[in-house]
N, C-alpha and C. Protein backbone atom coordinates (compact mmCIF):
# COMPACT_ATOMS: atom_id res chain seq x y z
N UNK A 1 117.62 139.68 134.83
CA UNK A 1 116.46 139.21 134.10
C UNK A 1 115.21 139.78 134.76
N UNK A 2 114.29 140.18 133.86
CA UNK A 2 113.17 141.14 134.79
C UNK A 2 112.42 140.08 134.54
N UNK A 3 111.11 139.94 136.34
CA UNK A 3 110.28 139.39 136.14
C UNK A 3 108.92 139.72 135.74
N UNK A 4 108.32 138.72 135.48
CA UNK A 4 106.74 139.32 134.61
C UNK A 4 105.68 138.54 135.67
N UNK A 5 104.50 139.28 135.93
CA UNK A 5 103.65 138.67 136.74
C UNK A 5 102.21 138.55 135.82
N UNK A 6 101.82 137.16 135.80
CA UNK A 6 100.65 136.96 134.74
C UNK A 6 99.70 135.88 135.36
N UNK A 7 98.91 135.94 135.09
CA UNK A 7 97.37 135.33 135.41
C UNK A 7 97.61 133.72 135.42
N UNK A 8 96.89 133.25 136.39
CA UNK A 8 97.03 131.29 136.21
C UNK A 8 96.31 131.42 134.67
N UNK A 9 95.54 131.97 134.27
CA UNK A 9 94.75 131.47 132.69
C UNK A 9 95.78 131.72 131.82
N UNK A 10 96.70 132.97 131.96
CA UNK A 10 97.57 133.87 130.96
C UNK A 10 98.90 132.63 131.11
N UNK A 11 99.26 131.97 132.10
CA UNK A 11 100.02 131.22 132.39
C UNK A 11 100.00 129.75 131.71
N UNK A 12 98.44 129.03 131.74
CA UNK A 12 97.90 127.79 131.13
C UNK A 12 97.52 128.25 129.87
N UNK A 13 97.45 129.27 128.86
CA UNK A 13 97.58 129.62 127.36
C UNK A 13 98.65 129.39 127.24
N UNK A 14 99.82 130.12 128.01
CA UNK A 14 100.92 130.33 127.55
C UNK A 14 102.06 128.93 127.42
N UNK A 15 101.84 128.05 127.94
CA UNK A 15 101.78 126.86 128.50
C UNK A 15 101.02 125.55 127.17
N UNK A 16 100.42 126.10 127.00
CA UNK A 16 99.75 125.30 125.80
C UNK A 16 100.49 125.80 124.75
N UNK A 17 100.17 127.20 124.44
CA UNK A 17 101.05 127.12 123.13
C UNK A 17 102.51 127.19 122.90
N UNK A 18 103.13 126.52 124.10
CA UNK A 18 104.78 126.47 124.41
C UNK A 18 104.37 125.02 123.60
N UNK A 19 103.67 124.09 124.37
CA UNK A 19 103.36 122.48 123.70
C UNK A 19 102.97 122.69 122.93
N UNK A 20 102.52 123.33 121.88
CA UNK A 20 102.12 123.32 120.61
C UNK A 20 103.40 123.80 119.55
N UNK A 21 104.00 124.83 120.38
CA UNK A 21 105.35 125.07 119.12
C UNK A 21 106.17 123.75 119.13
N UNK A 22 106.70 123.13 120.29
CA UNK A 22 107.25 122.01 120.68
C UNK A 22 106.91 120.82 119.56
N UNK A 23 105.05 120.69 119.47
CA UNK A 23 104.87 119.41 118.90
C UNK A 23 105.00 119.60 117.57
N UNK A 24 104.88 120.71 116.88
CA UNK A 24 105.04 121.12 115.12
C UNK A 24 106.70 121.65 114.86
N UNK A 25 107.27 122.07 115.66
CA UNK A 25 108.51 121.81 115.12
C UNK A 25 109.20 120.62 115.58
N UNK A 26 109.13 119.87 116.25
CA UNK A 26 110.14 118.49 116.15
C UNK A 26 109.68 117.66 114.37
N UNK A 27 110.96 117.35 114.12
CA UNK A 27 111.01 116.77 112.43
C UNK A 27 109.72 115.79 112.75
N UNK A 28 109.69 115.61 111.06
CA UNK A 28 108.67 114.75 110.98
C UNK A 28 109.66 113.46 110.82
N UNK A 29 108.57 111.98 111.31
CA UNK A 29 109.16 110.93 111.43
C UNK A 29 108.43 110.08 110.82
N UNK A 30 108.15 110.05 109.63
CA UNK A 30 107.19 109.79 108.76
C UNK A 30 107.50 108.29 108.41
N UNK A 31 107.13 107.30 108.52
CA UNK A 31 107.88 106.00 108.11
C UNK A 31 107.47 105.77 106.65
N UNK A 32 108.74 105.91 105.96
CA UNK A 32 108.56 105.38 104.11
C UNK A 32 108.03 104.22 104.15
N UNK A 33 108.06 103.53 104.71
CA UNK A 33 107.19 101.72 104.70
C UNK A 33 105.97 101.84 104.56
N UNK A 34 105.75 101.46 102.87
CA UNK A 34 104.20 101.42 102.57
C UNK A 34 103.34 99.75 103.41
N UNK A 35 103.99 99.07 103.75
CA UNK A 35 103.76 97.90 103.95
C UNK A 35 103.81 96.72 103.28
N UNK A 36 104.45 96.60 102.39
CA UNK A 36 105.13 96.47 101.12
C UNK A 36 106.48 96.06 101.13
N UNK A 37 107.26 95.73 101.73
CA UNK A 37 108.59 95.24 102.33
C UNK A 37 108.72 94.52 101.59
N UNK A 38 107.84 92.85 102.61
CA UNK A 38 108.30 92.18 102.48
C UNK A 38 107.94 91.32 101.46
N UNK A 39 106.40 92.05 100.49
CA UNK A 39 106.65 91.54 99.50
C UNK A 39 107.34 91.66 98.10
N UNK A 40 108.37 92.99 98.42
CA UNK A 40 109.24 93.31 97.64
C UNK A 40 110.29 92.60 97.84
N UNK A 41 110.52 92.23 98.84
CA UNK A 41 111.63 91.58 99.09
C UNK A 41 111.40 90.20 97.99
N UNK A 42 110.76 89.48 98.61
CA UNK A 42 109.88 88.11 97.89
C UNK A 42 110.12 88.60 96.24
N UNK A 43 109.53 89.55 96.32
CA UNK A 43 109.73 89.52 94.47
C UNK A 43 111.38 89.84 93.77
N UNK A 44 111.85 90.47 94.97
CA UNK A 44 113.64 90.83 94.48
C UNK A 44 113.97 88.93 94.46
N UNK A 45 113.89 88.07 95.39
CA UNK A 45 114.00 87.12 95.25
C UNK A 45 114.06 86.31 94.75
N UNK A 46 112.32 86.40 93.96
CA UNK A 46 111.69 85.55 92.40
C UNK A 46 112.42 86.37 91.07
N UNK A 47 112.65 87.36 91.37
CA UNK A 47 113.76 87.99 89.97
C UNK A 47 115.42 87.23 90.28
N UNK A 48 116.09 86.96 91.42
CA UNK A 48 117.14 86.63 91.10
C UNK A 48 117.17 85.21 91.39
N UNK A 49 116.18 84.65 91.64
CA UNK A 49 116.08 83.02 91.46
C UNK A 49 115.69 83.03 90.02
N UNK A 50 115.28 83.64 89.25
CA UNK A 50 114.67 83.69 87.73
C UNK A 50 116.10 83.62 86.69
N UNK A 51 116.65 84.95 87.00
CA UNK A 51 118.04 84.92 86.54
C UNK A 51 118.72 83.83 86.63
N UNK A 52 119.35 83.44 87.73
CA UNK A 52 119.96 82.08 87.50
C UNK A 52 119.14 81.03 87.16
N UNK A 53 118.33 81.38 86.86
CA UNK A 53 117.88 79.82 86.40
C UNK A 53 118.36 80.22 84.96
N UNK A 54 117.28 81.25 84.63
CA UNK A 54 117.79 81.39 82.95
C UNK A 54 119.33 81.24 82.55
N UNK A 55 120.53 81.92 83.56
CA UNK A 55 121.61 81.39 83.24
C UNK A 55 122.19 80.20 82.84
N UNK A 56 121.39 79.41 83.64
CA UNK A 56 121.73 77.96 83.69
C UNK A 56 121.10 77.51 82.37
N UNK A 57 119.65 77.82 82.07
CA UNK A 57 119.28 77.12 81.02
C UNK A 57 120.09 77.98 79.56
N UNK A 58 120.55 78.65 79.50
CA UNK A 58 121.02 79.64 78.44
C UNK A 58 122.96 78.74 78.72
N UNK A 59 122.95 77.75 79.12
CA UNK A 59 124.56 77.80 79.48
C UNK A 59 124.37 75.71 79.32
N UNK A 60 123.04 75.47 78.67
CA UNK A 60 122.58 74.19 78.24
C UNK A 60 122.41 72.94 79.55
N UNK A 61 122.10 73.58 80.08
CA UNK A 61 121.53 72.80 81.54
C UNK A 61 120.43 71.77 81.12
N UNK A 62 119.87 70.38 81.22
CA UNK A 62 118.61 69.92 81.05
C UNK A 62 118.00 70.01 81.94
N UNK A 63 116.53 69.98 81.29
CA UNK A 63 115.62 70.13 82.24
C UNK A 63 114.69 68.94 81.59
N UNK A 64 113.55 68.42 82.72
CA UNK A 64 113.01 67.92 82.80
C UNK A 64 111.60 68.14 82.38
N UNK A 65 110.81 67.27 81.80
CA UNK A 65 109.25 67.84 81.35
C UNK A 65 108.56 68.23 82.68
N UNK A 66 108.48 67.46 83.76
CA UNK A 66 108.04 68.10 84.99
C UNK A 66 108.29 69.34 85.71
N UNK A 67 109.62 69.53 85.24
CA UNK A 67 110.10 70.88 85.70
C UNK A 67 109.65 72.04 84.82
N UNK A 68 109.71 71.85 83.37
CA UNK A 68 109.05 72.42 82.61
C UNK A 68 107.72 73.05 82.78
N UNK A 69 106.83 71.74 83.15
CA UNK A 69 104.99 72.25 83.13
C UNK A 69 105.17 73.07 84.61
N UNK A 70 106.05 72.78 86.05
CA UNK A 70 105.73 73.57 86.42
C UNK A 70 106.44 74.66 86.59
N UNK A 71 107.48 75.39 85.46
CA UNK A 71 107.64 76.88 85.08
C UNK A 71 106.57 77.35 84.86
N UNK A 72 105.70 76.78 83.49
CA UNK A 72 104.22 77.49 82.79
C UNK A 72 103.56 77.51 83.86
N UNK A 73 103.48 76.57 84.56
CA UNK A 73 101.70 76.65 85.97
C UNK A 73 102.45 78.25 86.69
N UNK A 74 103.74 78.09 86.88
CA UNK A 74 104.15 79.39 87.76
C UNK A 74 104.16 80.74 86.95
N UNK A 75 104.32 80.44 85.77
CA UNK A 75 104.27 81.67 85.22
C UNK A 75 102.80 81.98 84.86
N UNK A 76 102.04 80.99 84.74
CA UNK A 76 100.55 81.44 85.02
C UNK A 76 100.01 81.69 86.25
N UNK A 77 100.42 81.54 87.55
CA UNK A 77 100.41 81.99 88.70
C UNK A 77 100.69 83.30 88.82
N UNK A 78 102.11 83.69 88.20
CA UNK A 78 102.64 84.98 88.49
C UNK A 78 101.81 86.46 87.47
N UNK A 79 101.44 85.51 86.58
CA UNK A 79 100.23 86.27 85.57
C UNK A 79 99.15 87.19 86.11
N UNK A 80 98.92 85.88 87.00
CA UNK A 80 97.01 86.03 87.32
C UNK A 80 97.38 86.95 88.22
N UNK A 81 98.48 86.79 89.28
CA UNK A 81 98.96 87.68 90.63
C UNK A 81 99.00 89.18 90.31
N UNK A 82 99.41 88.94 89.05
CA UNK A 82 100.21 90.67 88.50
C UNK A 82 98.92 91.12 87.84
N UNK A 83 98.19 90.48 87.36
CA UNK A 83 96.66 91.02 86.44
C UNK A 83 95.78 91.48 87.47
N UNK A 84 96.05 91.20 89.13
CA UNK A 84 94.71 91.01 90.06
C UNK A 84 95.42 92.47 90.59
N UNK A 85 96.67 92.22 91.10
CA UNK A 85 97.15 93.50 91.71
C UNK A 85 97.44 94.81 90.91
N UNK A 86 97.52 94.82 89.22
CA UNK A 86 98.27 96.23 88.51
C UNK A 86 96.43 96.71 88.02
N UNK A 87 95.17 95.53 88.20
CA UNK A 87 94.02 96.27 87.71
C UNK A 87 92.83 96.66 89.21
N UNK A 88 94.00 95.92 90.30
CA UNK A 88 92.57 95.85 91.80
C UNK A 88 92.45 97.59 91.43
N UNK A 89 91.02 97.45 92.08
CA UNK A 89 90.17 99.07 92.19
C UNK A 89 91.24 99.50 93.55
């Protein structure tokens, strides 16, 4: 192996841009997590707590007038939630 004799400056360039190929080729590690998890999760949740309910009421389950008014208050909850977040600036 032949040796090469080069300058402390030619040495600290050369040296930098060794750490520079180093830091642009290692993969990127980009995290897909918009921050958004866990209120997807929450909403996978309110969809399959929704489902069975409808099962149940589609399969002649009674329900109660109290339980009733508060489906509507929730589904006017889930309204206002979805109108604030699909129009926020």
């Amino acid at each position: 192996m032949s040796k090469f004799i080069i300058k402390e400056l030619q040495y600290q360039k050369l040296l930098e841009v060794a750490m520079d190929l180093d830091i642009y080729s290692q993969p990127m590690t980009t995290s897909s997590d918009n921050g958004n998890s866990d209120v997807e999760d929450a909403v996978d949740d309110i969809i399959s707590k929704m489902n069975e309910l409808k099962s149940m009421l589609k399969s002649g389950k009674p329900i109660h007038t109290e339980s009733k008014t508060q489906i509507f208050r929730n589904l006017d909850q889930i309204n206002q939630t979805f109108s604030n977040i699909k129009y926020e600036d």
